[in-house]
Protein backbone atom coordinates (compact mmCIF):
# COMPACT_ATOMS: atom_id res chain seq x y z
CA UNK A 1 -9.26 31.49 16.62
CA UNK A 2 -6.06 30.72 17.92
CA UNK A 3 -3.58 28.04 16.20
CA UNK A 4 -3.88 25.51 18.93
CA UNK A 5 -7.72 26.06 18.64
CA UNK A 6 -7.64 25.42 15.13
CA UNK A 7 -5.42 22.42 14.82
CA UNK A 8 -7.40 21.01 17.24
CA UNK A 9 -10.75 21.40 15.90
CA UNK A 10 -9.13 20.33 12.49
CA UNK A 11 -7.85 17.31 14.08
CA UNK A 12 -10.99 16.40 16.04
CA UNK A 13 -13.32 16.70 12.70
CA UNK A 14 -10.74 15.03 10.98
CA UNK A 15 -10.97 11.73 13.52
CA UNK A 16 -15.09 12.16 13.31
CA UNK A 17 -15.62 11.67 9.73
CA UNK A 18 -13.44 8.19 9.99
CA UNK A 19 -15.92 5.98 11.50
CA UNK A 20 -18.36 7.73 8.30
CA UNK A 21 -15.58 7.20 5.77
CA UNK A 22 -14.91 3.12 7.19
CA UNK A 23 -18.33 2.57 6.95
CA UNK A 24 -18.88 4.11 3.43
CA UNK A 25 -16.49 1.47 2.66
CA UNK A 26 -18.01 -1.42 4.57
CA UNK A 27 -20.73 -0.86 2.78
CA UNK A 28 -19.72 -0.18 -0.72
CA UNK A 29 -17.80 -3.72 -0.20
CA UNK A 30 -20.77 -5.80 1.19
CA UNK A 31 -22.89 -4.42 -2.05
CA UNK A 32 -20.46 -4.56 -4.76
CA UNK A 33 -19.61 -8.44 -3.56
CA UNK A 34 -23.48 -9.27 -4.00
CA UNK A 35 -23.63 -7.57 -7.47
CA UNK A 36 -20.81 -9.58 -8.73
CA UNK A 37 -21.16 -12.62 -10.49
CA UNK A 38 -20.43 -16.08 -9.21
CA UNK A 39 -22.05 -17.92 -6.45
CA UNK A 40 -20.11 -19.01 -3.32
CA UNK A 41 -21.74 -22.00 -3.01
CA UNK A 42 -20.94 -23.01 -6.38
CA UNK A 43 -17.34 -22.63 -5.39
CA UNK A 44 -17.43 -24.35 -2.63
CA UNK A 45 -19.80 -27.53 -3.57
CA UNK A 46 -19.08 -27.61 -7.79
CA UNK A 47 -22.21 -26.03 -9.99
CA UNK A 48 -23.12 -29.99 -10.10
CA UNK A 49 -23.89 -30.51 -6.25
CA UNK A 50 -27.78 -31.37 -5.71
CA UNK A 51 -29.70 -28.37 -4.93
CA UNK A 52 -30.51 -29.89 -1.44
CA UNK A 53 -26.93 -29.41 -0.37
CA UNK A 54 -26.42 -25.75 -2.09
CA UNK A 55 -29.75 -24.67 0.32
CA UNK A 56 -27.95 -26.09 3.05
CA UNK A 57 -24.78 -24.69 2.22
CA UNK A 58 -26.60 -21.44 1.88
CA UNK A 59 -28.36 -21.59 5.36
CA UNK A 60 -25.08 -22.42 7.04
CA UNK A 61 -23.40 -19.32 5.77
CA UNK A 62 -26.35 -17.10 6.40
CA UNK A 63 -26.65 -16.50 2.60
CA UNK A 64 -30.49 -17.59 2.72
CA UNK A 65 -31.32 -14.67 4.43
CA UNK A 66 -32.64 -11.21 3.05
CA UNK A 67 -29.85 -8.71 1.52
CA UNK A 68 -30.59 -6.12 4.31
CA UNK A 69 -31.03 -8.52 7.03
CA UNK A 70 -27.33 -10.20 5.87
CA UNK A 71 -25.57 -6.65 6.13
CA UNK A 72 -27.27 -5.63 9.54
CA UNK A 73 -26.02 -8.82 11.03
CA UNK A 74 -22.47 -8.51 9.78
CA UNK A 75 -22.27 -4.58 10.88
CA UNK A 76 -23.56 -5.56 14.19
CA UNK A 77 -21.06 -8.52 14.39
CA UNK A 78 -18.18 -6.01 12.90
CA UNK A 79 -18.95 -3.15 15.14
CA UNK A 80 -19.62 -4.89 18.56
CA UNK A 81 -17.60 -7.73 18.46
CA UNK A 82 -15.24 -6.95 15.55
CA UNK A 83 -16.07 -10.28 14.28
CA UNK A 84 -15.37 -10.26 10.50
CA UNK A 85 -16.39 -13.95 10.01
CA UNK A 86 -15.25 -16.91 9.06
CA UNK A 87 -13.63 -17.74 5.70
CA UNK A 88 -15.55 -20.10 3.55
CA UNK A 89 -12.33 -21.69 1.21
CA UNK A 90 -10.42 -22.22 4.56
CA UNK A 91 -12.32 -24.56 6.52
CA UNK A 92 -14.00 -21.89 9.20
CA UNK A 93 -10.45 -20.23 9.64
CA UNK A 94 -11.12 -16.67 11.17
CA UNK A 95 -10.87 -13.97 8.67
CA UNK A 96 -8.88 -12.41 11.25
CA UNK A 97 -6.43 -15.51 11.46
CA UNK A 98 -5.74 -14.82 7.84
CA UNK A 99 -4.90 -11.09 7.89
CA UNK A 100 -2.67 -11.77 10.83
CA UNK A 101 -1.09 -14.97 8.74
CA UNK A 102 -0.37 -12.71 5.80
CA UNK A 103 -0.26 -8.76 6.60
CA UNK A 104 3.02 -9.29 7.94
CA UNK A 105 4.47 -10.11 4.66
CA UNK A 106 2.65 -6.91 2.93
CA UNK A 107 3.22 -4.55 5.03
CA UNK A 108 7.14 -5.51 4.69
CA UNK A 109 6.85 -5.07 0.95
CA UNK A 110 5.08 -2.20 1.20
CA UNK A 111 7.94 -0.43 3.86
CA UNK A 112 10.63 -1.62 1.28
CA UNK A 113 8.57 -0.09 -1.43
CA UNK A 114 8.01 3.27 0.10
CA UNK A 115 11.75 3.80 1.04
CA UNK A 116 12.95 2.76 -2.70
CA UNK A 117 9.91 5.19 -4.33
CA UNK A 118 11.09 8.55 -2.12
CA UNK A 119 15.23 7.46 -2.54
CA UNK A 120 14.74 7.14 -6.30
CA UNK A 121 11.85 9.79 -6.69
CA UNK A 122 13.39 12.61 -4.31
CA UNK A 123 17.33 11.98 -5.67
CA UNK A 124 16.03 11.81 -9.64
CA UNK A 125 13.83 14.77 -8.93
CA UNK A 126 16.01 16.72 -7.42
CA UNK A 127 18.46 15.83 -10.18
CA UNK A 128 16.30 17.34 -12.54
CA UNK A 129 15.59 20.55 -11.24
CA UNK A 130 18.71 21.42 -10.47
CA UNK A 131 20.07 21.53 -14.01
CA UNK A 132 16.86 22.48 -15.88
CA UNK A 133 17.11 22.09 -19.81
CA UNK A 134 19.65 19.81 -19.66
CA UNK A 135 19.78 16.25 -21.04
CA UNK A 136 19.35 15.00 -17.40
CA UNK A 137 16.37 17.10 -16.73
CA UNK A 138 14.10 15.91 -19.69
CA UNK A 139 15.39 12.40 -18.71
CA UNK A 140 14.04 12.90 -15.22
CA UNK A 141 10.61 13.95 -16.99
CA UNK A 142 10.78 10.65 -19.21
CA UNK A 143 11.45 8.87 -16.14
CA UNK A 144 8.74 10.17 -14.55
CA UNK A 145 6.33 9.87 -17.43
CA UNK A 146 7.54 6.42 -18.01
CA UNK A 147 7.33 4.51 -14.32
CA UNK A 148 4.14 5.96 -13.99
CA UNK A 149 2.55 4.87 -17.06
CA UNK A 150 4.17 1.18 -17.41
CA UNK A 151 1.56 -2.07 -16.29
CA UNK A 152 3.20 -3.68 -12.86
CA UNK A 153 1.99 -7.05 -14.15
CA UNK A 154 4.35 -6.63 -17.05
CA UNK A 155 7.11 -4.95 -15.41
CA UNK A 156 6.70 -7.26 -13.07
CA UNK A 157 7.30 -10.40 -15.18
CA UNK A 158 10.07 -8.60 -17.46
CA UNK A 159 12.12 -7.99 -14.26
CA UNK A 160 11.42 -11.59 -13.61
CA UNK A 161 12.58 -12.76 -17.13
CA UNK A 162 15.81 -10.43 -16.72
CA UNK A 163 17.21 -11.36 -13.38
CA UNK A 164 15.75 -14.05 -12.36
CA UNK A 165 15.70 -16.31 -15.53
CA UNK A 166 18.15 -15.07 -17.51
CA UNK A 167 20.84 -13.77 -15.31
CA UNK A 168 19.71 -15.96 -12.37
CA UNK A 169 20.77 -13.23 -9.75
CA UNK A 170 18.02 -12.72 -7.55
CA UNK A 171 15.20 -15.44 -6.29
CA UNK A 172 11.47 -15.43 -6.80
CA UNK A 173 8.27 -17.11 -5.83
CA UNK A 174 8.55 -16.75 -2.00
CA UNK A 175 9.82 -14.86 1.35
CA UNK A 176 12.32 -17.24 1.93
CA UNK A 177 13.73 -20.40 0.42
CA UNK A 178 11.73 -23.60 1.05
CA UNK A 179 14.88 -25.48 1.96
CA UNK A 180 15.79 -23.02 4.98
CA UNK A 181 13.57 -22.46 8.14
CA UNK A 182 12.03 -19.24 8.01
CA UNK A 183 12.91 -16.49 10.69
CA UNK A 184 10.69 -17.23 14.53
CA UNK A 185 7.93 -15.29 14.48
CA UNK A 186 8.41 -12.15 16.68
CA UNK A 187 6.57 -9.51 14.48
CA UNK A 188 5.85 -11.47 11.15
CA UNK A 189 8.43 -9.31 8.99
CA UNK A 190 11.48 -11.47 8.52
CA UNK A 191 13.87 -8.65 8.05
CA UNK A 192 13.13 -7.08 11.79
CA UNK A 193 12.58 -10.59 13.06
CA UNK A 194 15.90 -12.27 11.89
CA UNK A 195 17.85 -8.58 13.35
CA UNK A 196 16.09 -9.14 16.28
CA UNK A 197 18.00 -12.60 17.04
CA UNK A 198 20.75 -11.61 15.74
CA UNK A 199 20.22 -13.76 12.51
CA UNK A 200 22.50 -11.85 9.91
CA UNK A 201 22.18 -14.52 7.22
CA UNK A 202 18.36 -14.76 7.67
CA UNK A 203 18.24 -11.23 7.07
CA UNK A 204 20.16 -10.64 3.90
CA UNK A 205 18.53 -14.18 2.92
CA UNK A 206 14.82 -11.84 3.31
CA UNK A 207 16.83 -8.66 1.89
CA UNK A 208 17.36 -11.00 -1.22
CA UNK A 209 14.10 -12.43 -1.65
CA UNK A 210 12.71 -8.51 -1.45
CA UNK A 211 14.55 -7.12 -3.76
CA UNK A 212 12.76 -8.09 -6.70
CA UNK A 213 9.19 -7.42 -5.63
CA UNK A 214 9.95 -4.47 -3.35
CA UNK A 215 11.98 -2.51 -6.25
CA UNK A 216 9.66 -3.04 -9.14
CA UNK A 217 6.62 -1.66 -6.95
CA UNK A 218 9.21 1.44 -5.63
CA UNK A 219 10.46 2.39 -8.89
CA UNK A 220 7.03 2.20 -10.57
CA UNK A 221 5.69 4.66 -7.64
CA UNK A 222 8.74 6.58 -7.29
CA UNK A 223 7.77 8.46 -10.86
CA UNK A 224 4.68 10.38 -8.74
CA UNK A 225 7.36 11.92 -6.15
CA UNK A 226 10.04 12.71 -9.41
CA UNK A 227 7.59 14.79 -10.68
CA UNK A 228 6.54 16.64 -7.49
CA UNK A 229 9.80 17.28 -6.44
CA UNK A 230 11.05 18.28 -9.39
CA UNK A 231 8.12 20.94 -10.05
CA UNK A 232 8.22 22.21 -6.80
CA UNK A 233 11.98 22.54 -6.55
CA UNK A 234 12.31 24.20 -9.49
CA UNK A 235 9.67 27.01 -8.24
CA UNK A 236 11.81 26.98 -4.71
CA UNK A 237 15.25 27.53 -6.65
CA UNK A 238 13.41 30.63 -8.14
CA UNK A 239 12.13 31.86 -5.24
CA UNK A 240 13.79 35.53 -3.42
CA UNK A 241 15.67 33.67 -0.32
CA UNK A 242 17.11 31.83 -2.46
CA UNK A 243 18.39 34.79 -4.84
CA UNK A 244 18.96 36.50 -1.69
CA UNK A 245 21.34 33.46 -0.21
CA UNK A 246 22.81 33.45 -3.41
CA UNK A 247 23.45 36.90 -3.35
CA UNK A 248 25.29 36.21 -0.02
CA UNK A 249 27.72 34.01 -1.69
CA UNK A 250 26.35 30.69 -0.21
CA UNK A 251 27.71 27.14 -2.18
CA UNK A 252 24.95 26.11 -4.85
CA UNK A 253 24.75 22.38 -2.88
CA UNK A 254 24.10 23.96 0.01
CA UNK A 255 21.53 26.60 -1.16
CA UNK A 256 19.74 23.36 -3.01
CA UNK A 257 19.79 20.85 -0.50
CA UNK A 258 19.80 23.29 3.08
CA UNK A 259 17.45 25.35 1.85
CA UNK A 260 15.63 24.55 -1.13
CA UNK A 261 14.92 21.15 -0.62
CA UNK A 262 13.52 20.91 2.52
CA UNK A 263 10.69 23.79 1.23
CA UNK A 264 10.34 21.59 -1.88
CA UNK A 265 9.74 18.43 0.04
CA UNK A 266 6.76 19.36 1.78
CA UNK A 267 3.76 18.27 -0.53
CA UNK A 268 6.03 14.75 -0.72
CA UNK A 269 4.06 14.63 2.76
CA UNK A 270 0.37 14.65 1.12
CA UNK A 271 1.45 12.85 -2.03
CA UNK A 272 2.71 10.07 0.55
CA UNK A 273 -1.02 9.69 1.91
CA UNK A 274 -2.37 9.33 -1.34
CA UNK A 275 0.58 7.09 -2.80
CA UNK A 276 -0.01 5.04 0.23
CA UNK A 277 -3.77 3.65 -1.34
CA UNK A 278 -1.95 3.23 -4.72
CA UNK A 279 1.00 1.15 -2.87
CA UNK A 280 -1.84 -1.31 -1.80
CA UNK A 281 -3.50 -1.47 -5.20
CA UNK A 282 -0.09 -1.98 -6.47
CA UNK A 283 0.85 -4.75 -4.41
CA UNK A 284 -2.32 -6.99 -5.12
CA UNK A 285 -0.45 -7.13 -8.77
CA UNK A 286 2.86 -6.99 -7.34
CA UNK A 287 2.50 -10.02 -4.83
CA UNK A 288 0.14 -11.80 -7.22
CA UNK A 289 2.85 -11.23 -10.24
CA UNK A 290 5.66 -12.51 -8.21
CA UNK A 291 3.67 -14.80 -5.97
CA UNK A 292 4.37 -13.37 -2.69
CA UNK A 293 2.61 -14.95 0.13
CA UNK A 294 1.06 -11.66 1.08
CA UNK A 295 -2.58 -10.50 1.95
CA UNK A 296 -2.93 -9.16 -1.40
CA UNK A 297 -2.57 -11.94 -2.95
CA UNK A 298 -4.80 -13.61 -0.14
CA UNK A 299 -7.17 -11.70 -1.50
CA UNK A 300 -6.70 -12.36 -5.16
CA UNK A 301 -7.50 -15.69 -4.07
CA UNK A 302 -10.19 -15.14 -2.16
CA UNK A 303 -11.89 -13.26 -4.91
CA UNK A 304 -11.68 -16.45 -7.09
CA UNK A 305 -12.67 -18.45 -4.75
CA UNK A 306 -16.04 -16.30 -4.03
CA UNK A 307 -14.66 -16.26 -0.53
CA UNK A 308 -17.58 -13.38 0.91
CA UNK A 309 -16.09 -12.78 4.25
CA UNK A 310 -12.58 -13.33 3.57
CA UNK A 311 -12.97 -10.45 0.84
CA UNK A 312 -15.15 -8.61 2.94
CA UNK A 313 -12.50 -8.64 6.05
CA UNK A 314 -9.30 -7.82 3.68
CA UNK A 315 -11.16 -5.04 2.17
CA UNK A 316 -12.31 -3.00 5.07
CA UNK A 317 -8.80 -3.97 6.77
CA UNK A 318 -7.22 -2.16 3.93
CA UNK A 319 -9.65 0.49 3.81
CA UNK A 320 -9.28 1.00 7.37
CA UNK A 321 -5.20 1.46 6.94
CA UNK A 322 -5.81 3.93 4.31
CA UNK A 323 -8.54 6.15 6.28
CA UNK A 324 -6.22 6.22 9.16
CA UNK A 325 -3.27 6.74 7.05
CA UNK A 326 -4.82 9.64 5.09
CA UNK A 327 -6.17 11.14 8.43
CA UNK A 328 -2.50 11.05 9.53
CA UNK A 329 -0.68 12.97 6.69
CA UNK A 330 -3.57 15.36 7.26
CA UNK A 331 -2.67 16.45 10.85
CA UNK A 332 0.96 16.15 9.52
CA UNK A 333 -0.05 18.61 6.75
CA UNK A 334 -1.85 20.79 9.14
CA UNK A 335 0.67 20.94 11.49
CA UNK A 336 3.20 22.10 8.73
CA UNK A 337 0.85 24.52 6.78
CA UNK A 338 -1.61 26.42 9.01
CA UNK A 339 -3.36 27.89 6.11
CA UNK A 340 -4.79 24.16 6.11
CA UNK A 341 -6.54 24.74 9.68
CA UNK A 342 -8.37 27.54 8.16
């Protein structure tokens, strides 16, 4: 089989199995929700509301009806009309009203995020491995060890406490100050949307009100690329080409970051995919510890609130993003390493 053959039957199975994998975790979520605890109704009406009105409550929201006969009618309604329901805490707002009211401000966190894990992962990484046994390499491991093993909730609030109480440097508890009119709303990410008009105030304003949120989340994340750079760099600075460019008289920088690095850089791509699901699971603590008015903690809320199809709805929108985001640094992996096609 050719290598255009392959990558495209790789890429074609690949985009099959996502419909199986999103509804896997359509219905994993519709199960798990009616194993928990907690009655909606109850959260809605108070546990002291006559039964007469909980029935009715219950018919309303289709909750009367039998477990199997409640999931065929919200697959049909998902798959045909892409109808994810109403929410129950916020007065029949579309569950769809409420991703599009808060994704915005997670998906800017999470681009922030990203960019400060792989600038502080790659450059301490890389810092490491290039002068092994040194003081600065076993601090790149303790780095490493460290940001991946610390709670966000309580780096979270520590970072809080240090420069936002004490120090007073940076702002918290928003996007933007509730005394200033936040950025139009072009694409919902105040950064791009304040550049776009040309608002340079509005967007250092959003730069500052990121910082905090977006930084602890990178540099919490940024330990899993330290320690795959650093492993794999260190093989690639042992490999023959480079003993070979050596050999040649080529600079050390150059032999580390023309050659070296870009070799050592490539399994950053698959670690991104699955850093990706852990950047959402981050930011439900991340947005709910700094109370950023994201769709995490939408859904922290909704989850309290025994909100069924507002869970339901943020869940398989985030599953979604991560299917489609693993299935993308697959091909990108493929593409790269054809020993993957095989």
């Amino acid at each position: 089989m050719s290598r255009s053959k392959a990558l495209t039957y790789y890429v074609v199975t690949r985009l099959l199995l996502a419909p199986l994998q999103i509804l896997t975790i359509v219905t994993m979520v519709f199960l798990l929700l009616r194993a928990t605890p907690g009655d909606p109704v109850d959260a809605i009406l108070g546990g002291r509301a006559p039964d007469s009105a909980k029935e009715a409550m219950r018919k309303q929201l289709g909750l009367d009806l039998p477990l199997p006969l409640q999931y065929l009618n919200y697959l049909g309604n998902l798959i045909f009309k892409l109808d994810m329901g109403k929410s129950i805490s916020s007065r029949g707002k579309s569950v769809w009203d409420i991703i599009g009211e808060h994704f915005p401000a997670t998906a800017e966190l999470a681009v922030f995020s990203i960019i400060v894990a792989l600038v502080v992962g790659i450059a301490v990484g890389t810092l490491s491995a290039s002068r092994p046994g040194t003081s600065l390499d076993i601090g790149g491991r303790l780095f490493g060890i460290i940001t991946y093993a610390l709670p966000m909730f309580w780096a979270g609030m520590l970072l809080q406490l240090i420069f936002a109480v004490s120090f007073d440097i940076l702002p918290l508890g928003s996007r933007f100050p509730v005394t200033l009119e936040a950025p139009a709303k072009l694409t919902g990410l105040y950064t791009i949307d304040s550049l776009l008009r040309g608002k340079f105030i509005e967007f250092f304003t959003a730069i500052k009100y990121l910082i905090l949120p977006s930084c602890t989340l990178g540099i919490l994340l940024s330990g899993i690329f330290e320690r795959i750079v650093r492993v794999n760099l260190k093989q690639t600075l042992q490999s023959d080409y480079v003993e070979a460019a050596r050999a040649r008289g080529i600079p050390e920088n150059k032999i580390l970051f023309s050659h070296a690095l870009k070799n050592a850089l490539i399994p950053v791509i698959t670690v991104l995919g699955l850093t990706f699901a852990s950047l959402l699971g981050g930011a439900v603590l991340t947005e709910v510890t700094f109370s950023w008015p994201g769709l995490a903690n939408r859904l922290f809320e909704a989850i309290n609130e025994r909100d069924y199809p507002t869970v339901q709805g943020i869940m398989v929108f985030f599953g979604t993003i991560v299917v489609m985001a693993s299935i993308t640094i697959d091909i990108l992996n493929a593409y790269v390493d054809p020993r993957i096609r095989y």
